[in-house]
Protein backbone atom coordinates (compact mmCIF):
# COMPACT_ATOMS: atom_id res chain seq x y z
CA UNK A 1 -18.67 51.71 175.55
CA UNK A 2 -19.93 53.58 178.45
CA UNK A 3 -22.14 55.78 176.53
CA UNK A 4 -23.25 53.74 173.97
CA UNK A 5 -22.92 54.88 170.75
CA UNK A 6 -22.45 58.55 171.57
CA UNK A 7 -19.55 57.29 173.46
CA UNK A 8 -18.34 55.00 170.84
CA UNK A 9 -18.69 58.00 168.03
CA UNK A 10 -16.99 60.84 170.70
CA UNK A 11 -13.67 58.34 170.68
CA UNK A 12 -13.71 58.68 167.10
CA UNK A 13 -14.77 54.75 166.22
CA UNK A 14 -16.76 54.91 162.71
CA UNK A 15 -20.33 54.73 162.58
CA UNK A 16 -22.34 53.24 160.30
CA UNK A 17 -25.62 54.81 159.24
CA UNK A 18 -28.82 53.22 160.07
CA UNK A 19 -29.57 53.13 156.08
CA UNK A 20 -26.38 51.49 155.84
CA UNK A 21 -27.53 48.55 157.89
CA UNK A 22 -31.27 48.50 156.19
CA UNK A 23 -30.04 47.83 153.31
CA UNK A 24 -27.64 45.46 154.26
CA UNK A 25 -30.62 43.53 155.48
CA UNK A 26 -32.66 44.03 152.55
CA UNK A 27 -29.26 42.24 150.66
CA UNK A 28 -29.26 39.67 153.24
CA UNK A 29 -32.97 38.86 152.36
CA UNK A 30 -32.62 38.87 148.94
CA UNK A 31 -29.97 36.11 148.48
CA UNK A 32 -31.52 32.46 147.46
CA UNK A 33 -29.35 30.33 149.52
CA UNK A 34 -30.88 27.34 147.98
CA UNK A 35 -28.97 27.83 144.76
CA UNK A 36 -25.47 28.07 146.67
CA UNK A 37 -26.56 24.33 147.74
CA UNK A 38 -23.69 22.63 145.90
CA UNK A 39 -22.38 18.70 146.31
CA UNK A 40 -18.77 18.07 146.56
CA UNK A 41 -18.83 16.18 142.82
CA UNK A 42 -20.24 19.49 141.62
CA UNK A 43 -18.42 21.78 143.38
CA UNK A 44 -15.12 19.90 142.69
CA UNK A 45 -16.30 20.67 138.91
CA UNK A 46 -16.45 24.44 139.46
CA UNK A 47 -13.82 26.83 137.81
CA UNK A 48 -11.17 27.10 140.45
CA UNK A 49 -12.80 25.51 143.37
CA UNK A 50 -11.38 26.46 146.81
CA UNK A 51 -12.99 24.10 149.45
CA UNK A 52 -12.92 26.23 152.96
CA UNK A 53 -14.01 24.57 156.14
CA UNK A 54 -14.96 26.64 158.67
CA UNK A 55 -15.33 23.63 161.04
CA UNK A 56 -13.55 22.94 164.55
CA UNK A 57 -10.41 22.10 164.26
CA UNK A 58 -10.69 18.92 165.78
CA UNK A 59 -13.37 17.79 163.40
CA UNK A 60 -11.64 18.89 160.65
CA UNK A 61 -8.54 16.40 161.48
CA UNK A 62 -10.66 13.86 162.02
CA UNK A 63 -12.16 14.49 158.30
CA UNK A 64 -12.29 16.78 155.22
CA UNK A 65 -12.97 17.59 151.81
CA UNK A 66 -9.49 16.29 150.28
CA UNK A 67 -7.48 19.98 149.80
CA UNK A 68 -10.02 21.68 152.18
CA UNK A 69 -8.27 24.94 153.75
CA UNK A 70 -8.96 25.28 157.21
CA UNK A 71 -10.39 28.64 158.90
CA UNK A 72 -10.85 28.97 162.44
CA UNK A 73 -14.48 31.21 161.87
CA UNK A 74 -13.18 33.39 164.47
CA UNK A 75 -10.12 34.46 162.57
CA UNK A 76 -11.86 34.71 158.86
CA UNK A 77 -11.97 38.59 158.89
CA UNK A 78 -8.18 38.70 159.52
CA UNK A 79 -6.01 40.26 156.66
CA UNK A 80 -3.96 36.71 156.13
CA UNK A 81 -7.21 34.96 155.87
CA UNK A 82 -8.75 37.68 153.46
CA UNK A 83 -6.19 37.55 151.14
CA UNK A 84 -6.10 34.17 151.16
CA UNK A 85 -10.02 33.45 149.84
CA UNK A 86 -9.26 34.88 146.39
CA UNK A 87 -12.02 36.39 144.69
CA UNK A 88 -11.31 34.72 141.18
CA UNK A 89 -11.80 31.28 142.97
CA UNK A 90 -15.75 29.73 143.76
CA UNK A 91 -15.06 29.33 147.74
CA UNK A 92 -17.41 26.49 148.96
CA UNK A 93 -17.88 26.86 152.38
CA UNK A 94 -18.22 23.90 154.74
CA UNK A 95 -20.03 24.18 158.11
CA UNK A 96 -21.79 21.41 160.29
CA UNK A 97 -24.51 24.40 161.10
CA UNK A 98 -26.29 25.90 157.84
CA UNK A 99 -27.37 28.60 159.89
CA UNK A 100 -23.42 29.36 160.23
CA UNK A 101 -22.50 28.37 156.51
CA UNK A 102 -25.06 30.92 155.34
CA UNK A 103 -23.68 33.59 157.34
CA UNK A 104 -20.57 32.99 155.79
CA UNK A 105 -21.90 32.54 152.52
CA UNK A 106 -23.82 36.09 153.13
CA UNK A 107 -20.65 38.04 154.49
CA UNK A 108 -18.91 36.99 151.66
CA UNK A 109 -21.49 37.95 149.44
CA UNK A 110 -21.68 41.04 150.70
CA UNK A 111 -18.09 41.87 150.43
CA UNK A 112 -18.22 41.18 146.94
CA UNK A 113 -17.22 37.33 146.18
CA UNK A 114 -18.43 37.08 143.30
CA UNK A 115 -18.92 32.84 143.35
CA UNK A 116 -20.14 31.55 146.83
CA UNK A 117 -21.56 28.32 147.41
CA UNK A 118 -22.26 25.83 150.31
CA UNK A 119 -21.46 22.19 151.00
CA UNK A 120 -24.35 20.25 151.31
């Protein structure tokens, strides 16, 4: 927007308070991503176990997790895609980049999936 967020709140987009954010961080910080770390034995072992990979879709052809549903990243906010990672299921993410997998793993989190873990 032109005017930044002034202009952003005058054509009445919703903004988010700066505590808002803080303590989004502070939730961010607190999560132990080491004891999402999960291997596909394990995770295959979990109570409802929905294997998502989040990976290009050319690498996922090539290879995946046997019943793996693909997610193009960009599209994982869209209403389809949300109703389709169930919150009774454990979603195990799969990513090539843990730096990617944990922000998945954190955005889920944070929107209240209650069992999140990552592929190691």
């Amino acid at each position: 927007m032109k005017d930044g967020i002034k202009g952003w709140k005058k054509a009445g987009y919703p903004v988010v308070s700066q505590q808002a954010l803080l303590d989004a961080l502070t939730a961010v910080n607190s999560i132990n991503f080491a004891s999402m770390l999960v291997n596909e034995v394990d995770a295959a072992k979990l109570n409802n176990a929905t294997f998502v990979d989040f990976r290009d879709k050319a690498i996922f052809d090539k290879a995946h997790v046997s019943g793996a549903n693909h997610v193009v990243y960009a599209e994982m906010f869209t209403k389809p895609m949300m109703e389709e990672l169930n919150k009774s299921n454990s979603l195990i993410i799969i990513h090539d980049v843990p730096e990617t997998a944990g922000v998945i793993a954190a955005t889920l989190i944070m929107m209240d999936y209650p069992s999140i873990y990552i592929l190691k």
